[in-house]
Protein backbone atom coordinates (compact mmCIF):
# COMPACT_ATOMS: atom_id res chain seq x y z
CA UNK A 1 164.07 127.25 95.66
CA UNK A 2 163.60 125.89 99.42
CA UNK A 3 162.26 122.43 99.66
CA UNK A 4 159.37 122.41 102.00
CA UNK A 5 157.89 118.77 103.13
CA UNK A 6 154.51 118.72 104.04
CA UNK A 7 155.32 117.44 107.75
CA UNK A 8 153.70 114.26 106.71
CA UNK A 9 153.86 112.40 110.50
CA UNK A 10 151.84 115.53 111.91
CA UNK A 11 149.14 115.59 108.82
CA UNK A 12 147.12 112.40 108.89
CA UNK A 13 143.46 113.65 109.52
CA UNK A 14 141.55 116.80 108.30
CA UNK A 15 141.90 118.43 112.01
CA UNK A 16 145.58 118.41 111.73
CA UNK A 17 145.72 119.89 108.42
CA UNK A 18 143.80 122.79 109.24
CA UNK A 19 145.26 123.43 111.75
CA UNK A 20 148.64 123.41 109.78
CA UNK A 21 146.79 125.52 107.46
CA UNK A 22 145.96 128.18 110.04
CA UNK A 23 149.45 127.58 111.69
CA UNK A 24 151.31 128.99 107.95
CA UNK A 25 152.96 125.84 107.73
CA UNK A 26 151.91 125.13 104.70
CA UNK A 27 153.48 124.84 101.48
CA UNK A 28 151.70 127.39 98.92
CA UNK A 29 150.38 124.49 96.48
CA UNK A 30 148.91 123.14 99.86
CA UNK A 31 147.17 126.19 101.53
CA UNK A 32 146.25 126.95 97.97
CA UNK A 33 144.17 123.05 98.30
CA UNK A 34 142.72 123.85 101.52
CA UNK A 35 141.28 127.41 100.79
CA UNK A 36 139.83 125.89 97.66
CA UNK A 37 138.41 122.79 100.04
CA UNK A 38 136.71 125.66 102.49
CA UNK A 39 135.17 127.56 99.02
CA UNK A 40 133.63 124.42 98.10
CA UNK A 41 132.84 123.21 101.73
CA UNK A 42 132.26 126.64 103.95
CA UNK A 43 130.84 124.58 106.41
CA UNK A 44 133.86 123.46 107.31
CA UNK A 45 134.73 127.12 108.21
CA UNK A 46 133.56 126.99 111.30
CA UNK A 47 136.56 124.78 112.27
CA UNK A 48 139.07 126.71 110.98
CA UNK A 49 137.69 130.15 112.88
CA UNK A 50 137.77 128.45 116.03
CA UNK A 51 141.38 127.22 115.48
CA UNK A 52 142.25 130.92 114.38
CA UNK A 53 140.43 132.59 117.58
CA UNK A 54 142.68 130.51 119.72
CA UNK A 55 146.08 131.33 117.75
CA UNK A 56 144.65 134.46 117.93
CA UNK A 57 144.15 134.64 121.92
CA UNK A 58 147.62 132.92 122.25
CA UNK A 59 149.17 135.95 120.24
CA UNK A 60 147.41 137.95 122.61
CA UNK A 61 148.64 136.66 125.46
CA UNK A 62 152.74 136.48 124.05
CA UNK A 63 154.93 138.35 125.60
CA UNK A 64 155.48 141.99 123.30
CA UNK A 65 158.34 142.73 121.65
CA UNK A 66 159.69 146.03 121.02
CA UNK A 67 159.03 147.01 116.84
CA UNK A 68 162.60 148.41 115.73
CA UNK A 69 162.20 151.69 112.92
CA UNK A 70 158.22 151.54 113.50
CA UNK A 71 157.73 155.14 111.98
CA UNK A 72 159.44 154.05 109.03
CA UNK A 73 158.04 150.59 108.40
CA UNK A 74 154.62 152.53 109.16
CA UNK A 75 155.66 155.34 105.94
CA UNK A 76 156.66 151.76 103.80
CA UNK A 77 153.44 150.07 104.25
CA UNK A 78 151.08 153.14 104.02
CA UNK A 79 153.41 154.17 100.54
CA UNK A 80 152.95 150.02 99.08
CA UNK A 81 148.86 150.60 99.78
CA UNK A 82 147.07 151.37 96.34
CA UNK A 83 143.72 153.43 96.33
CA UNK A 84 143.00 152.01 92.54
CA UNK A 85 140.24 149.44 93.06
CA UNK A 86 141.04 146.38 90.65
CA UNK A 87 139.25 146.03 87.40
CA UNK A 88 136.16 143.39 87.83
CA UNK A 89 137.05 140.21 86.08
CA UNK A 90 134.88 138.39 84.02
CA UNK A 91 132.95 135.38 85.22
CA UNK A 92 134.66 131.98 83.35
CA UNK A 93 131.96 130.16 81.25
CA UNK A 94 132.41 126.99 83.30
CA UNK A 95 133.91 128.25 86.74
CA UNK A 96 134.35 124.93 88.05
CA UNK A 97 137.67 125.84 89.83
CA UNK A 98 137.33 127.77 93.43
CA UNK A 99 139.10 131.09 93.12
CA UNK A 100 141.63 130.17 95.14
CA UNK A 101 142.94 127.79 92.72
CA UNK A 102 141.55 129.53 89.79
CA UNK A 103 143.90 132.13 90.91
CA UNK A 104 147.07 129.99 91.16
CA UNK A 105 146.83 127.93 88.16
CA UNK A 106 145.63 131.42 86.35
CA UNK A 107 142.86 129.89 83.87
CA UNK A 108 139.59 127.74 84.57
CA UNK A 109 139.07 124.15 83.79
CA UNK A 110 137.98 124.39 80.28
CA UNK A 111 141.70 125.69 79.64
CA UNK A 112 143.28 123.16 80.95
CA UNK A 113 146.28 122.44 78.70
CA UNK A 114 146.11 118.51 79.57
CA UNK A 115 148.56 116.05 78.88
CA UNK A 116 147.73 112.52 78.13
CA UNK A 117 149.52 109.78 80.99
CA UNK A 118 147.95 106.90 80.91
CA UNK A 119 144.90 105.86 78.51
CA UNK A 120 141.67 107.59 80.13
CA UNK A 121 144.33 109.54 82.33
CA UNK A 122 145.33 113.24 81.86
CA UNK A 123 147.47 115.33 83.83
CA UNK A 124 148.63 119.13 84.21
CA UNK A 125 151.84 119.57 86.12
CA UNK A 126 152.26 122.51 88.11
CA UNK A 127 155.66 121.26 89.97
CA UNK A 128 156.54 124.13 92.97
CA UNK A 129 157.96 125.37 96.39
CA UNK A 130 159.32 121.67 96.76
CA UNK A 131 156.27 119.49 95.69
CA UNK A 132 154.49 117.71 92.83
CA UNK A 133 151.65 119.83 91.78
CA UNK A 134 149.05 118.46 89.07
CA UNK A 135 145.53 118.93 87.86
CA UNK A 136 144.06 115.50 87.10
CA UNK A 137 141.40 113.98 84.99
CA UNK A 138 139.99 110.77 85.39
CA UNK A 139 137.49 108.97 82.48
CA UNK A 140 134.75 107.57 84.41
CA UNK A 141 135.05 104.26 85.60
CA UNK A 142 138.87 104.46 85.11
CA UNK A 143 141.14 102.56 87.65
CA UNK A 144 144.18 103.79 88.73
CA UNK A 145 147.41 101.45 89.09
CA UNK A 146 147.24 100.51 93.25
CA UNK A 147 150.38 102.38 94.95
CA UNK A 148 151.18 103.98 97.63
CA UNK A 149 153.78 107.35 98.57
CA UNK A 150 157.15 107.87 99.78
CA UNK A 151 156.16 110.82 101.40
CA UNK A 152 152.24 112.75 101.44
CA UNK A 153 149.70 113.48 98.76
CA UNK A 154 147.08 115.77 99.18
CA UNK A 155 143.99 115.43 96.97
CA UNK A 156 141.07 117.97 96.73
CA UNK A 157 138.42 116.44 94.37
CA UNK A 158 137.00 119.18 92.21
CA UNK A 159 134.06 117.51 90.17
CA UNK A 160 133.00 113.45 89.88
CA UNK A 161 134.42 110.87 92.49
CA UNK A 162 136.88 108.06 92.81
CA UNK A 163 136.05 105.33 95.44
CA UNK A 164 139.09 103.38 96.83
CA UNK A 165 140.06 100.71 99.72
CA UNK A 166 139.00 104.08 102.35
CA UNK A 167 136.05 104.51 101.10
CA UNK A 168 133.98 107.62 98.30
CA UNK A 169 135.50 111.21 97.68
CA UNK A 170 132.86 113.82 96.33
CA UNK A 171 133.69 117.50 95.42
CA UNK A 172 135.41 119.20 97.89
CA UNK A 173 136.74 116.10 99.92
CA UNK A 174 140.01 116.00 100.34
CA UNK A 175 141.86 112.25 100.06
CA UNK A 176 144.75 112.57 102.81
CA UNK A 177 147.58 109.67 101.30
CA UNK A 178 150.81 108.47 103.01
CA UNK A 179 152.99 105.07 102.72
CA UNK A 180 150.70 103.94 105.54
CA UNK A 181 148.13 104.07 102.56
CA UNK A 182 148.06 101.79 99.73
CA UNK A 183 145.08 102.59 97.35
CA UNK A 184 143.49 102.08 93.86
CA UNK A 185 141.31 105.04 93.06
CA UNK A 186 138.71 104.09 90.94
CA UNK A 187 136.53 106.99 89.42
CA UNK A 188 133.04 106.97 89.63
CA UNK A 189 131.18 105.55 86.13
CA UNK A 190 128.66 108.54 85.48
CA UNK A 191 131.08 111.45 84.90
CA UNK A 192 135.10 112.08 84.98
CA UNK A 193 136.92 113.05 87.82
CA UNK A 194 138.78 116.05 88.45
CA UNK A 195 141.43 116.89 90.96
CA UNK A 196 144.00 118.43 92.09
CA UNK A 197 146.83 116.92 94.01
CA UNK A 198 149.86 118.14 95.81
CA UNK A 199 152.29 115.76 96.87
CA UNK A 200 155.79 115.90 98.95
CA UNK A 201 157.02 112.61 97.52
CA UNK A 202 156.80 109.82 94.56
CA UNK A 203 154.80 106.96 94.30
CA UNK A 204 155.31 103.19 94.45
CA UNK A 205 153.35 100.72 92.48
CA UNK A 206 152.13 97.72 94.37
CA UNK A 207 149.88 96.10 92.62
CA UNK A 208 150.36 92.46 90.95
CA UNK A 209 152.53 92.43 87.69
CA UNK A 210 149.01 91.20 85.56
CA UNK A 211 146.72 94.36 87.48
CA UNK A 212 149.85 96.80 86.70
CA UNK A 213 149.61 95.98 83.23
CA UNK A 214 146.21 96.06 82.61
CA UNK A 215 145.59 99.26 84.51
CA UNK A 216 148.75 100.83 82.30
CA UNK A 217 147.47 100.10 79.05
CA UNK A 218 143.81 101.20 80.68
């Protein structure tokens, strides 16, 4: 499999990546994040279409190029197209995920085959196309050890909150970490935190030897 980095000096605000996201350039585990971000935050849409009407009009304006065998890539794509509509799925009991994610991962939250990591910490890995991929839970009011990344994590909060030294992320944020960050998430005390994260590199601990140890054994 082809490593793919996350082109971590270009990606350090939400702008740049969407427009990374429109671009292509993302990793799958990545665009998979940021569709699941605009599900939860269509708002945010609006953003996105304008980036794609200019990549559009620049596409436009491109010089053409002459499609080799057209007739029979035409006959291949026309033969691949199915006229059987897909069965209609059913509804999860708790559909917390967005489908976007739902989709990738393949089952909804309350399937979540979690593994314990830390105490009050859980974890699913989903390790892919060159990054660290993981569902995470959080117990409420649960600190995380203060580190920061050899390379970019992306984090889309699904339900709850952490807080850290950059301030609250809610539902659908997405916390945008690099080794020019160096945070302790802390989730929020009324209900666990969910995410998932996607990351291009591993973490460093930084914290004191006394607030390592007491955030390890939780």
């Amino acid at each position: 499999m082809t490593e793919r980095r996350m082109v971590h000096e270009h990606i350090d605000t939400i702008d740049a990546l969407m427009a990374h996201y429109v671009a292509g350039s993302l990793p799958e585990p990545a665009r998979v994040l940021v569709q699941s971000h605009l599900e939860m935050k269509p708002d945010n849409r609006s953003f996105v279409n304008g980036l794609e009407l200019l990549a559009g009009e620049a596409l436009e304006n491109a010089s053409g190029v002459a499609i080799t065998d057209r007739e029979q890539r035409l006959r291949a794509i026309f033969a691949s197209t199915s006229s059987i509509s897909p069965s209609p799925v059913a509804r999860p009991k708790l559909a917390l995920f967005p489908r976007a994610l739902r989709d990738f991962v393949g089952f909804e939250v309350e399937d979540v085959p979690w593994r314990k990591r830390l105490p009050g910490f859980k974890e699913y890995p989903l390790d892919m196309d060159g990054c660290e991929v993981n569902l995470m839970w959080i117990r409420p009011g649960r600190a995380l050890p203060a580190h920061t990344h050899k390379g970019m994590e992306l984090i889309l909060i699904l339900d709850g909150a952490f807080n850290d030294e950059r301030g609250r992320f809610g539902p659908g944020d997405i916390s945008i970490a690099d080794e020019t960050v160096d945070h302790r998430p802390v989730a929020e005390k009324d209900r666990p935190c969910i995410a998932f994260a996607v990351s291009d590199g591993t973490v460093r601990l930084t914290g004191s030897l006394r607030q390592m140890i007491g955030d390890l054994i939780g």
